[in-house]
Protein backbone atom coordinates (compact mmCIF):
# COMPACT_ATOMS: atom_id res chain seq x y z
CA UNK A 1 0.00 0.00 0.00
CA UNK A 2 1.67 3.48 -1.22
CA UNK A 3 0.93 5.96 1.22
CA UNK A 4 -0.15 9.92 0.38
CA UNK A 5 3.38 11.02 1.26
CA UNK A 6 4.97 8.52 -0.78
CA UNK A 7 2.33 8.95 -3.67
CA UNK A 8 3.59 13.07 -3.51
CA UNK A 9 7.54 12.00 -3.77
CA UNK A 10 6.60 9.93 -6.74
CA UNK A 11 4.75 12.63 -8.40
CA UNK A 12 7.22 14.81 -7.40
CA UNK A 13 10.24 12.61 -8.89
CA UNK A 14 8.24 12.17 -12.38
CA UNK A 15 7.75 15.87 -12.89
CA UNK A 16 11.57 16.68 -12.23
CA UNK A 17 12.13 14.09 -14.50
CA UNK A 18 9.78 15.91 -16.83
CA UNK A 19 11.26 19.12 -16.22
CA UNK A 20 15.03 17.67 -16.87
CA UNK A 21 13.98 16.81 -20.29
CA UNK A 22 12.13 19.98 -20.96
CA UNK A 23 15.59 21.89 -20.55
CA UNK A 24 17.64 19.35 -22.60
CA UNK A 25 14.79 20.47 -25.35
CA UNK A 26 15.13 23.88 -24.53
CA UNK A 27 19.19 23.40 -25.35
CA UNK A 28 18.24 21.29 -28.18
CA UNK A 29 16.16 23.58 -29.74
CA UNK A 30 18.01 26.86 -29.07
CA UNK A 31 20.98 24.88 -30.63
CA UNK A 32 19.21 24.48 -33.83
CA UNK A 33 17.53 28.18 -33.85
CA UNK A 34 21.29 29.23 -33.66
CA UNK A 35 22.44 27.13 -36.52
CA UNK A 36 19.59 28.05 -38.56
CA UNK A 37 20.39 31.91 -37.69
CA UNK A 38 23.50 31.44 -38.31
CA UNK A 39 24.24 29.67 -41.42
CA UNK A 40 24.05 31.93 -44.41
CA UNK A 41 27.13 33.45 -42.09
CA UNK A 42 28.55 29.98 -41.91
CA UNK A 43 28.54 27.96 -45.32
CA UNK A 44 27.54 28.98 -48.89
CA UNK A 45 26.31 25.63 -49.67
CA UNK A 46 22.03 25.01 -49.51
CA UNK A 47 20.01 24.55 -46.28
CA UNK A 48 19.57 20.93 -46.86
CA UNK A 49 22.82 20.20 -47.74
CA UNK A 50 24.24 22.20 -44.88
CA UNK A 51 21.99 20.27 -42.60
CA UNK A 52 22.58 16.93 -43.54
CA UNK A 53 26.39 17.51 -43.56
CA UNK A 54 25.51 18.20 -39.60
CA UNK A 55 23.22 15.46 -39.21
CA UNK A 56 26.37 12.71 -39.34
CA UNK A 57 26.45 10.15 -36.40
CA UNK A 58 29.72 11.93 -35.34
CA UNK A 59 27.90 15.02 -35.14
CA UNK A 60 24.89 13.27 -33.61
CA UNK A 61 27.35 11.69 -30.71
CA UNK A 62 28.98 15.02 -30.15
CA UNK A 63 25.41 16.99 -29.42
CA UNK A 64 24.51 13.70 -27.01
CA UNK A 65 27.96 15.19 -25.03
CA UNK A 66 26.80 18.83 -25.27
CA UNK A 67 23.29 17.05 -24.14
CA UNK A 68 25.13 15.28 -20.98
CA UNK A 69 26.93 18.53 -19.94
CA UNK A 70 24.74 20.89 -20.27
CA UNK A 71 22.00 18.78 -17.58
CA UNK A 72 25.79 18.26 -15.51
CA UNK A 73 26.23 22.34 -15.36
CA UNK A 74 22.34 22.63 -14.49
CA UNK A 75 22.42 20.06 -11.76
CA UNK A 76 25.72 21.55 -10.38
CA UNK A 77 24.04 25.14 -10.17
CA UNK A 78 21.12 23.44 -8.17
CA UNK A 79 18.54 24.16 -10.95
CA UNK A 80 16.52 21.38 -10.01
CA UNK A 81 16.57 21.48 -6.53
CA UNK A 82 13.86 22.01 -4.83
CA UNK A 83 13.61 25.63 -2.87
CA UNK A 84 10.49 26.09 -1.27
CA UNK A 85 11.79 27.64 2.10
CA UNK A 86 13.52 29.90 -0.60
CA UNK A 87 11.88 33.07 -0.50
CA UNK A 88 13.80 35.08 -3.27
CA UNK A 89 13.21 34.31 -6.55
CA UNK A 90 16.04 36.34 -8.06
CA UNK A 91 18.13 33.37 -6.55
CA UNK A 92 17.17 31.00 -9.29
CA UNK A 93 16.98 33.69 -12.05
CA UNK A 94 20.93 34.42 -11.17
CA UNK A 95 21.61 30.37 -11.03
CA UNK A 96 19.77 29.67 -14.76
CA UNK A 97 21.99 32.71 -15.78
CA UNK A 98 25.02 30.98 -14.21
CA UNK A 99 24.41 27.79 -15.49
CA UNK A 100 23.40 29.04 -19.41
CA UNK A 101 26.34 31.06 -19.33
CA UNK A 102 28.58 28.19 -18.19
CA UNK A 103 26.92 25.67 -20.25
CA UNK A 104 27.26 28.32 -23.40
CA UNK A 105 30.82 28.55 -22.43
CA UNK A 106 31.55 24.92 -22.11
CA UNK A 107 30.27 24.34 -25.83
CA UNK A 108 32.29 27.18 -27.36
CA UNK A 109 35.17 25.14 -25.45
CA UNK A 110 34.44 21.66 -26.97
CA UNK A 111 33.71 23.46 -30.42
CA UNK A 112 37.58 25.03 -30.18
CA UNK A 113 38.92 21.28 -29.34
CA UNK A 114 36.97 19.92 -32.43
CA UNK A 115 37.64 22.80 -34.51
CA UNK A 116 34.02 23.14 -35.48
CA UNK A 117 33.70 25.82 -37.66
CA UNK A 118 29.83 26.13 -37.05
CA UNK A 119 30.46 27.25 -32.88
CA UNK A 120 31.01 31.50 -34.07
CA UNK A 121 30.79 33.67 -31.56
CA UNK A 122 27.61 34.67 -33.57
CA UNK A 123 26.52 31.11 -32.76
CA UNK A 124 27.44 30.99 -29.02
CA UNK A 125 25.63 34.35 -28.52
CA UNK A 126 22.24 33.85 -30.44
CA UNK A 127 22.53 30.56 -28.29
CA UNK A 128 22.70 31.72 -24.96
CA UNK A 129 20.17 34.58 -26.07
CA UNK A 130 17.64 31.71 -26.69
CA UNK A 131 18.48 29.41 -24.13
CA UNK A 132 18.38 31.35 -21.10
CA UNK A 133 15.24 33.37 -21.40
CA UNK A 134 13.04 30.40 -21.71
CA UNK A 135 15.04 28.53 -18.97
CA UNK A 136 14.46 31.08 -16.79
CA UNK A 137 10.41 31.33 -17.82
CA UNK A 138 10.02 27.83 -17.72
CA UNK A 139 11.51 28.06 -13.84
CA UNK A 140 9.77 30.62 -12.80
CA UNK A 141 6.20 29.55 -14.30
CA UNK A 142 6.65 26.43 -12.70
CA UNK A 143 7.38 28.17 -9.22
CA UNK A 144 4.76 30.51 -9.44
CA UNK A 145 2.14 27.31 -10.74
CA UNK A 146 3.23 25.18 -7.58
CA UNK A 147 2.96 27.82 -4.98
CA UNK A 148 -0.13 29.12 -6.50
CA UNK A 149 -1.58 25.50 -6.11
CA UNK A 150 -0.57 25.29 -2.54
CA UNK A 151 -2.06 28.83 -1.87
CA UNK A 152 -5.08 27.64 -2.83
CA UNK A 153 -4.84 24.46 -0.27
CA UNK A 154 -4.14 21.69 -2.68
CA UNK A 155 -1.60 19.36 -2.44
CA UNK A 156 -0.25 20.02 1.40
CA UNK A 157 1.65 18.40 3.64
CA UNK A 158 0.34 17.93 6.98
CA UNK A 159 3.49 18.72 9.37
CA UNK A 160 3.92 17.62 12.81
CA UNK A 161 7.39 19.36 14.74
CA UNK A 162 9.14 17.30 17.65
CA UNK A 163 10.04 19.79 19.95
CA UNK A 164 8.71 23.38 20.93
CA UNK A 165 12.75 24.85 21.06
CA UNK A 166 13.83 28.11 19.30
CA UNK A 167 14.74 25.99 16.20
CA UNK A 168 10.87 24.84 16.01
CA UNK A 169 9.44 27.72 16.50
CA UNK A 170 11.17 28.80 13.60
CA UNK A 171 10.02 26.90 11.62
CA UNK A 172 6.74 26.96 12.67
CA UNK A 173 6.60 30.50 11.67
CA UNK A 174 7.90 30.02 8.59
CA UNK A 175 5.11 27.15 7.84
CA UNK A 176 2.87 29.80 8.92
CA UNK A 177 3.34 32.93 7.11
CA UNK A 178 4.26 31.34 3.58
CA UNK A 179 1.41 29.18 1.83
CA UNK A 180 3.13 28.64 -0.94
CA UNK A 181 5.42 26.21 0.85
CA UNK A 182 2.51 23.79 0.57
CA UNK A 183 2.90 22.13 4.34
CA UNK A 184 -0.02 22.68 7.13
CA UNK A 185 1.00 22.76 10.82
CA UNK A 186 -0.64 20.10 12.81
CA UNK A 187 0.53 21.17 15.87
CA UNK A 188 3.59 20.74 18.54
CA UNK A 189 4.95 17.19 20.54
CA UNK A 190 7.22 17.93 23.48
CA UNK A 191 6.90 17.26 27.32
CA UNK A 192 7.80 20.77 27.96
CA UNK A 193 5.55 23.28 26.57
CA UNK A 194 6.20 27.02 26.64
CA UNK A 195 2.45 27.84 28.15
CA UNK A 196 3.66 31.53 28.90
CA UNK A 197 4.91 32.30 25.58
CA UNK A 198 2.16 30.57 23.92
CA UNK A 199 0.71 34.11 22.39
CA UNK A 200 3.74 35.62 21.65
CA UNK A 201 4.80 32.03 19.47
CA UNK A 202 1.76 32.23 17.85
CA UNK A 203 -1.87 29.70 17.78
CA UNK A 204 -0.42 26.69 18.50
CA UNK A 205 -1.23 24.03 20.35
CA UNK A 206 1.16 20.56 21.74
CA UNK A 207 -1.09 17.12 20.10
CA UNK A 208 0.84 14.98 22.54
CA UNK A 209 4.11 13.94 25.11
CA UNK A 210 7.20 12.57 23.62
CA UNK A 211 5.82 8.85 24.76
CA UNK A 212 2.32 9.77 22.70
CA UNK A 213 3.94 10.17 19.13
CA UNK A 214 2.98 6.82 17.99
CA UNK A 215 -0.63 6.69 19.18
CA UNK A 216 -1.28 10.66 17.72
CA UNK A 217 0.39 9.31 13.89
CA UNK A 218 -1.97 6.20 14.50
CA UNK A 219 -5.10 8.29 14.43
CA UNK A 220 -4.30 11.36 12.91
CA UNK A 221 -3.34 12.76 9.42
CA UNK A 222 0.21 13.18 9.25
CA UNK A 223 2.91 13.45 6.12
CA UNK A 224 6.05 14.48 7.51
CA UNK A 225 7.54 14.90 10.66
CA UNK A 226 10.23 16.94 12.27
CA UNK A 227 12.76 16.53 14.64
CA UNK A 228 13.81 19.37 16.37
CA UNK A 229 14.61 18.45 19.71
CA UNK A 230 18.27 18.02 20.96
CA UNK A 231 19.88 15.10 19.02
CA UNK A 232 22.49 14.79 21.42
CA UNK A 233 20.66 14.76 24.88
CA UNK A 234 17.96 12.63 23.56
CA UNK A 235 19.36 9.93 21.45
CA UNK A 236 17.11 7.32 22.29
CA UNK A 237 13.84 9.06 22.06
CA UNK A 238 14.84 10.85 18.56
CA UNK A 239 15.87 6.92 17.33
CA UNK A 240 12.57 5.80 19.14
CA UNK A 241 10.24 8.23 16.53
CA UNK A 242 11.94 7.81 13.66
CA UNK A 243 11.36 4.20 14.21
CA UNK A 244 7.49 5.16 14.55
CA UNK A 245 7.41 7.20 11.65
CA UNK A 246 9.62 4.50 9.72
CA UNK A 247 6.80 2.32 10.96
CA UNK A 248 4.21 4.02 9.73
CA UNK A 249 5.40 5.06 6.24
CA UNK A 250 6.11 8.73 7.14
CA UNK A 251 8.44 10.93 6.21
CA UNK A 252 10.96 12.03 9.20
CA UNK A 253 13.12 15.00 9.02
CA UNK A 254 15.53 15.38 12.00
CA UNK A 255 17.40 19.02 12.48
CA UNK A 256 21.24 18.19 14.49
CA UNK A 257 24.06 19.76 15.27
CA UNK A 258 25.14 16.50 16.72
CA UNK A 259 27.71 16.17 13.83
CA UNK A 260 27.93 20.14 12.67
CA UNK A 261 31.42 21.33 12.26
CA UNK A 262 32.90 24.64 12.50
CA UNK A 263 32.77 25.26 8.70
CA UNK A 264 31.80 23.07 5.68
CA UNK A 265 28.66 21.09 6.10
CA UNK A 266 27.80 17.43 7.26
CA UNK A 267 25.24 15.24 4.87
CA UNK A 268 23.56 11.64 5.49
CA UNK A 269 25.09 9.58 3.17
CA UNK A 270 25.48 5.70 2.62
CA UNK A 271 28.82 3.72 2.67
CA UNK A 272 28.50 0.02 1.90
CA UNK A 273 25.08 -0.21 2.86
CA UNK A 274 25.72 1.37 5.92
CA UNK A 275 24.13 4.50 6.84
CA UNK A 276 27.09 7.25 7.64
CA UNK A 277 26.96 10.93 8.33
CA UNK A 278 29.65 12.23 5.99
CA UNK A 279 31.44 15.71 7.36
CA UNK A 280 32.60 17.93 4.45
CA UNK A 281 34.71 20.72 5.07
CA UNK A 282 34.50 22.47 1.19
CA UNK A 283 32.41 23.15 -1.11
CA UNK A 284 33.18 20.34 -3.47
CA UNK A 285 31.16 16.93 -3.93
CA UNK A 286 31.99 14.15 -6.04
CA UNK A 287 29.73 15.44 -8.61
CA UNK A 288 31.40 18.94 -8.65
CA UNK A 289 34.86 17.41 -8.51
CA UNK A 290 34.22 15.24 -11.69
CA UNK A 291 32.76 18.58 -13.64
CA UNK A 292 36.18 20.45 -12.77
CA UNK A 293 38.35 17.93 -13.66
CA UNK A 294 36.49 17.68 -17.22
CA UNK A 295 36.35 21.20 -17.60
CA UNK A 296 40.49 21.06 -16.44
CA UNK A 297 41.01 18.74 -19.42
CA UNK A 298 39.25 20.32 -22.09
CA UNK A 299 40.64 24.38 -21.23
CA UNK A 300 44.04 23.29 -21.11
CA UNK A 301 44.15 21.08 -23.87
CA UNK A 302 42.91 23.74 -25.85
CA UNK A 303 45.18 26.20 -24.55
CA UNK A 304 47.94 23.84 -25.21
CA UNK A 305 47.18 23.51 -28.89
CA UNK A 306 46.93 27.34 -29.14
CA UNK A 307 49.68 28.41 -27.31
CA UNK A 308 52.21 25.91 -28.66
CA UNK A 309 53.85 28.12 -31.18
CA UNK A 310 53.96 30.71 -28.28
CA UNK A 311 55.79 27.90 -25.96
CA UNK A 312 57.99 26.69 -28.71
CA UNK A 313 59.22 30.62 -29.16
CA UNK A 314 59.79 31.21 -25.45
CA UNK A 315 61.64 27.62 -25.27
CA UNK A 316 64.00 28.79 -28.13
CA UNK A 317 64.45 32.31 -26.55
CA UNK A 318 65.71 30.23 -23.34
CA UNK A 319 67.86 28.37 -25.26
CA UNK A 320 69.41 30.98 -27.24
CA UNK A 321 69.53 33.72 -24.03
CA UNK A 322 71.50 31.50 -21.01
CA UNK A 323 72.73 27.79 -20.91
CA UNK A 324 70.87 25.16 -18.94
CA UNK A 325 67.68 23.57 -19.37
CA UNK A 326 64.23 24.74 -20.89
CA UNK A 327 61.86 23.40 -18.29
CA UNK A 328 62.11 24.03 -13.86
CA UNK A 329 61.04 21.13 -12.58
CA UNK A 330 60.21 20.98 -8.90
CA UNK A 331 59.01 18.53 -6.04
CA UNK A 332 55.47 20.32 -4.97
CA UNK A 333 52.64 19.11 -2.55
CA UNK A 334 49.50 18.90 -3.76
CA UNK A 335 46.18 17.49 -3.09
CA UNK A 336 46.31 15.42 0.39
CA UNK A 337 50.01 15.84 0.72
CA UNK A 338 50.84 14.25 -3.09
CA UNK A 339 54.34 14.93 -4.28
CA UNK A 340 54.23 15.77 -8.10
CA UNK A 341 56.72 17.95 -10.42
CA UNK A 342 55.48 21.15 -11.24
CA UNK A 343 57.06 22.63 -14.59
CA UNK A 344 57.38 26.21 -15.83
CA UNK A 345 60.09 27.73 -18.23
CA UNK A 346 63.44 28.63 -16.36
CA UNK A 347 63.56 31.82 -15.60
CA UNK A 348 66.76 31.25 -13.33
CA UNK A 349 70.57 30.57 -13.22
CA UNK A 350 71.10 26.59 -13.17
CA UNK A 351 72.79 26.74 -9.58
CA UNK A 352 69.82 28.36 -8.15
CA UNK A 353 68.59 26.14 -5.88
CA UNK A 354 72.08 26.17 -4.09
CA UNK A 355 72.27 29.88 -3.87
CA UNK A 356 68.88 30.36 -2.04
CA UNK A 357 70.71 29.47 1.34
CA UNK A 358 72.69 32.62 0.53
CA UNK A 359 69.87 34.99 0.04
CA UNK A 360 67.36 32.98 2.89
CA UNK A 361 68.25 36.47 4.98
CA UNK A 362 67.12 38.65 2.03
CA UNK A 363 63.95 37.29 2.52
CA UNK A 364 60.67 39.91 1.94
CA UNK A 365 57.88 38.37 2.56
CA UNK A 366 56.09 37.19 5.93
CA UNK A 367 55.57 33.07 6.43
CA UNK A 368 57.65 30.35 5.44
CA UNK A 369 57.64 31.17 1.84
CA UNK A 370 60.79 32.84 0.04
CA UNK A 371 60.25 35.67 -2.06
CA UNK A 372 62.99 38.79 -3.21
CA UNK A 373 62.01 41.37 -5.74
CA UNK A 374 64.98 42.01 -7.20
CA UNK A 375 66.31 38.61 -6.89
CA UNK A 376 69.86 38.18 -8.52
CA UNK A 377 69.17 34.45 -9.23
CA UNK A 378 66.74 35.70 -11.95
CA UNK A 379 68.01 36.03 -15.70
CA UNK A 380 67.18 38.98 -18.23
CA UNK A 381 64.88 36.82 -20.21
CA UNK A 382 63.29 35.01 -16.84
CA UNK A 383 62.18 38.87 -15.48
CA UNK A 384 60.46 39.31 -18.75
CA UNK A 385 58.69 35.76 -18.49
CA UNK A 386 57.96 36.16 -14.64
CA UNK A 387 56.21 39.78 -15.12
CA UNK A 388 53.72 38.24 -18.07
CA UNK A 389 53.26 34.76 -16.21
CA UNK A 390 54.43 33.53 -19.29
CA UNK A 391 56.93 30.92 -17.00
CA UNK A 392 53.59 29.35 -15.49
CA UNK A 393 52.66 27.76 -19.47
CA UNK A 394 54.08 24.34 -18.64
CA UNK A 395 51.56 24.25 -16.02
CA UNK A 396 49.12 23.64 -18.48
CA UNK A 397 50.59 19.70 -18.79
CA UNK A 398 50.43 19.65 -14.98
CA UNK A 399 46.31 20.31 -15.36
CA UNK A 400 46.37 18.05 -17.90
CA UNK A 401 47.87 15.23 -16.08
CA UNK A 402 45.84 15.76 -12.94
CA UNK A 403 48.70 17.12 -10.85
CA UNK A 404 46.93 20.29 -11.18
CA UNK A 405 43.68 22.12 -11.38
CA UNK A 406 43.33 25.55 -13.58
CA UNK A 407 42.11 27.46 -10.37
CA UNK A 408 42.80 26.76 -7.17
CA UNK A 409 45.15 27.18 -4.31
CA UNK A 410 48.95 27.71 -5.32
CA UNK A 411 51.35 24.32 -4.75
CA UNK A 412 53.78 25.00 -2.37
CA UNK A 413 57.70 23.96 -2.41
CA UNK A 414 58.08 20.92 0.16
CA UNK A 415 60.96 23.81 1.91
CA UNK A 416 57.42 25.87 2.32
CA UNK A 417 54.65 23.59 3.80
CA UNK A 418 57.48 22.46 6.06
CA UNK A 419 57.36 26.14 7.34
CA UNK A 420 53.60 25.80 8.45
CA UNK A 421 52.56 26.70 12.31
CA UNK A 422 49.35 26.89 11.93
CA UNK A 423 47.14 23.28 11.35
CA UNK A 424 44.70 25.54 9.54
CA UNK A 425 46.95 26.22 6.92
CA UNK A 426 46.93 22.85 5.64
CA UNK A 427 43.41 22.75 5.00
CA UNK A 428 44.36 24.19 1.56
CA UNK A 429 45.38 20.75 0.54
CA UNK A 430 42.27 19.58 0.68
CA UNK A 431 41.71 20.63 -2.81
CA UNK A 432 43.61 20.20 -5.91
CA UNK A 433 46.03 22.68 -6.62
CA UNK A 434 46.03 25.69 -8.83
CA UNK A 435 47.53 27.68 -11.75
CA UNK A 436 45.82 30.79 -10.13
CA UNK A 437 43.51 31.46 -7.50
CA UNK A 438 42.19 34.44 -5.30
CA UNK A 439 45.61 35.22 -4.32
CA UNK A 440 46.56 35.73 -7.45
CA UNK A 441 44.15 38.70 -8.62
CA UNK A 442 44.25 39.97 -5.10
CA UNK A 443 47.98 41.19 -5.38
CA UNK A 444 49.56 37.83 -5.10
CA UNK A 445 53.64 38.91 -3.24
CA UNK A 446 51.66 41.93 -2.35
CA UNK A 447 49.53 39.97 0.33
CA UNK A 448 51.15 38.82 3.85
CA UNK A 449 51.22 34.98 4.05
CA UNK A 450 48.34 34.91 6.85
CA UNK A 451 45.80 36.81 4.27
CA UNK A 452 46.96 34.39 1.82
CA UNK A 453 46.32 31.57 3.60
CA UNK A 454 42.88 33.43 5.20
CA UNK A 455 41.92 34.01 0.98
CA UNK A 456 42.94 29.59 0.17
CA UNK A 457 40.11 29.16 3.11
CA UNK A 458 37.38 31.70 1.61
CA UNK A 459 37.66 29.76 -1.94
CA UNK A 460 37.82 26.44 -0.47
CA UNK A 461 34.51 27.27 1.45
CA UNK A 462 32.81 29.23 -1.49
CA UNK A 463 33.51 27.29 -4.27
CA UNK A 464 31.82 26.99 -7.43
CA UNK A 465 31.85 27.14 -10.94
CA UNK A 466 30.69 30.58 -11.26
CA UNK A 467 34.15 31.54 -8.54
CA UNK A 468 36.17 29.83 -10.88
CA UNK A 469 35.23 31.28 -14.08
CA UNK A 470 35.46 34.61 -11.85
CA UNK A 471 38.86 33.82 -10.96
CA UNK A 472 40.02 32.94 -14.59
CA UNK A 473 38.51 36.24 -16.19
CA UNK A 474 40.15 38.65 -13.22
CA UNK A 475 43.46 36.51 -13.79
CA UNK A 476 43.77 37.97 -17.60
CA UNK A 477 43.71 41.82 -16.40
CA UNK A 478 45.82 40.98 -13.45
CA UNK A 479 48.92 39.00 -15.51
CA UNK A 480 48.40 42.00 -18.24
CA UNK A 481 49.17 44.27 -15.23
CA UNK A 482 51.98 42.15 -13.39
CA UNK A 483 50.01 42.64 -10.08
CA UNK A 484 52.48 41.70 -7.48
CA UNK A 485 54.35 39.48 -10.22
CA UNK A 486 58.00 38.71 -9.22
């Protein structure tokens, strides 16, 4: 026997479903307005020929890819989550932008690796132009449909809050002054009840004692249920409802702070068919990690194909300007303590390494990091190459290989991390490293070490795709202006 809360999740599930394929159309489509619009700029050959040419099973596989990443950048902006204690709608309308702008981007990108001559800029901008109006429409008429409904009472959840604390009251008042969230406050179970601040909380009323739960679900109506007394204190009788509720094919929701860290978040997951609660300190999942790393690949394979006559000039410049080798390679920790070799042009005398002990005292920067301005070490060619960035190129094949990441923090010399008082500091390992990051379009040598560090935390704990494509469009003014470059 389904029961009405289950029968509402399985509605629920089949019109997300419906909804994911709606935007895959709406990409679909606004891909073909955009080659339509664009082809008498494109080819001189007729429509139907023109089409067919781009109806080829190759072409075919490739827009099943562009299909599969754009519902990836879409899921990763939290488009179809569900955001009914959301109260501003300007929220989504900012994350459909995000996430057609991304997704717009991220085609461009694959059309540069295939060289298709068909992805213009023309193309990519009548795209977007299409795309993201109707994405946003289409999420905002289906917000405004389902909260209407609810206004109107249909489809609501009867609600029933363990506990009468500040955390349920909260709630309660939320339930109560926005309809559109669709749930209907049954009333309060707790042995304490807060008679003298009964008018002040509002018209509610406690249905039963923490021992009554079972017998009030028995004979009442009752979808949901949630948990708001202290997890800690009250182990046994939170375990004791849920196993009611679990009884009784209800939905439970229990609000902890029995596992909350300091910072980052903590999320009920499942780890060999054992239920675990899973503490993560950043901002990236699985999910998010997996749409980086393919994004990594295809930007820097790209790049690497563009700027190779660029890198093969520089390498003969080396060559032709100081003996030694083309390539510095050196030990660096990266993600979780991993040792890799980090490459960049030489921009130094070959002995360098063994001079540094002679200039540690020269030193001009705070923290366990080594930096001079004027340092002698550096060759005429390598100042040029250091102001531009131009050195950091081979770091490119690091992002490639997976030592690397395009944005994130900087890897630090093993002489550095070594250097570390602080435990905090090392938290920046728990992402992959970076080519650049906030402390790079922040003033990068400019910045004391303990800001540095302080700006690693703020992108580790804000991170998304929308920071990193921030990050990577600031970088381009900042290398053009050699902000704190050295």
């Amino acid at each position: 026997m389904i029961t009405r809360t289950q029968q509402y999740h399985l509605v629920r599930r089949y019109l997300m479903a419906g909804y994911k394929i709606y935007n895959l159309v709406v990409m679909t489509s606004a891909f073909l307005v955009a080659t339509l619009l664009t082809f008498s700029h494109t080819s001189s050959e007729s429509l139907h020929t023109f089409l067919k040419l781009r109806l080829e099973i190759g072409n075919f596989a490739l827009l099943m890819v562009l299909l599969a990443i754009w519902h990836m950048i879409f899921t990763s902006f939290q488009v179809y989550q569900s955001r009914r204690f959301e109260t501003l709608w300007l929220n989504e309308i900012i994350d459909v932008l995000k996430a057609t702008t991304v997704g717009t981007l991220a085609v461009g990108g694959l059309g540069l690796l295939f060289q298709m001559e068909m992805l213009t800029p023309l193309f990519l901008a009548i795209l977007w132009l299409v795309a993201t109006p109707v994405a946003i429409a289409s999420r905002l008429i289906m917000r405004y449909t389902l909260k209407g409904v609810r206004q109107l009472g249909h489809n609501l959840n009867h609600v029933l809050i363990v506990g009468t604390n500040s955390r349920a009251m909260e709630i309660a008042r939320r339930i109560e002054t926005r309809k559109g969230l669709g749930y209907h406050l049954v009333g309060f179970v707790d042995d304490i009840w807060w008679s003298s601040d009964v008018e002040e909380q509002g018209n509610y009323s406690r249905v039963a004692d923490l021992k009554g739960v079972a017998e009030y679900l028995k004979n009442h109506v009752v979808d949901e249920v949630i948990i708001c007394i202290p997890i800690k204190s009250l182990f046994d009788t939170s375990c004791h409802i849920m196993a009611q509720c679990e009884e009784q094919g209800i939905t439970v929701h229990a609000i902890t702070d029995a596992f909350k860290p300091k910072g980052g978040q903590s999320i009920a997951d499942d780890f060999e068919r054992n239920e675990v609660m899973t503490v993560n300190l950043g901002s990236l999942t699985f999910r998010y990690i997996i749409f980086k790393r393919l994004l990594d690949i295809l930007i820097s394979l790209a790049l690497l194909i563009v700027l190779a006559p660029l890198m093969l000039l520089i390498a003969g410049l080396i060559m032709f300007t100081s003996s030694g080798p083309i390539f510095f390679t050196q030990k660096r920790i990266g993600l979780n303590k991993r040792i890799f070799n980090l490459y960049k042009f030489r921009t130094m005398v070959t002995n360098a390494e063994e001079l540094m002990a002679e200039l540690e005292q020269r030193n001009e920067v705070t923290g366990p990091v080594f930096k001079i301005i004027n340092d002698p070490r550096i060759t005429p060619l390598g100042q040029f190459l250091r102001k531009t960035s131009l050195d950091e190129l081979p770091q490119l094949i690091n992002v490639l290989r997976g030592d690397m990441s395009l944005v994130g923090p900087r890897p630090l010399p093993l002489r550095d991390y070594d250097g570390f008082e602080q435990d905090w500091h090392r938290r920046r390992l728990s992402v992959p490293p970076g080519i650049t990051c906030l402390w790079q379009v922040q003033g990068r040598n400019s910045i004391p070490f303990e800001r540095w560090m302080e700006l690693d935390m703020e992108y580790i704990d804000h991170w998304s795709l929308w920071l990193d494509l921030k990050i990577i469009l600031k970088t381009i003014p900042a290398v053009f202006r050699g902000s704190g470059a050295s």
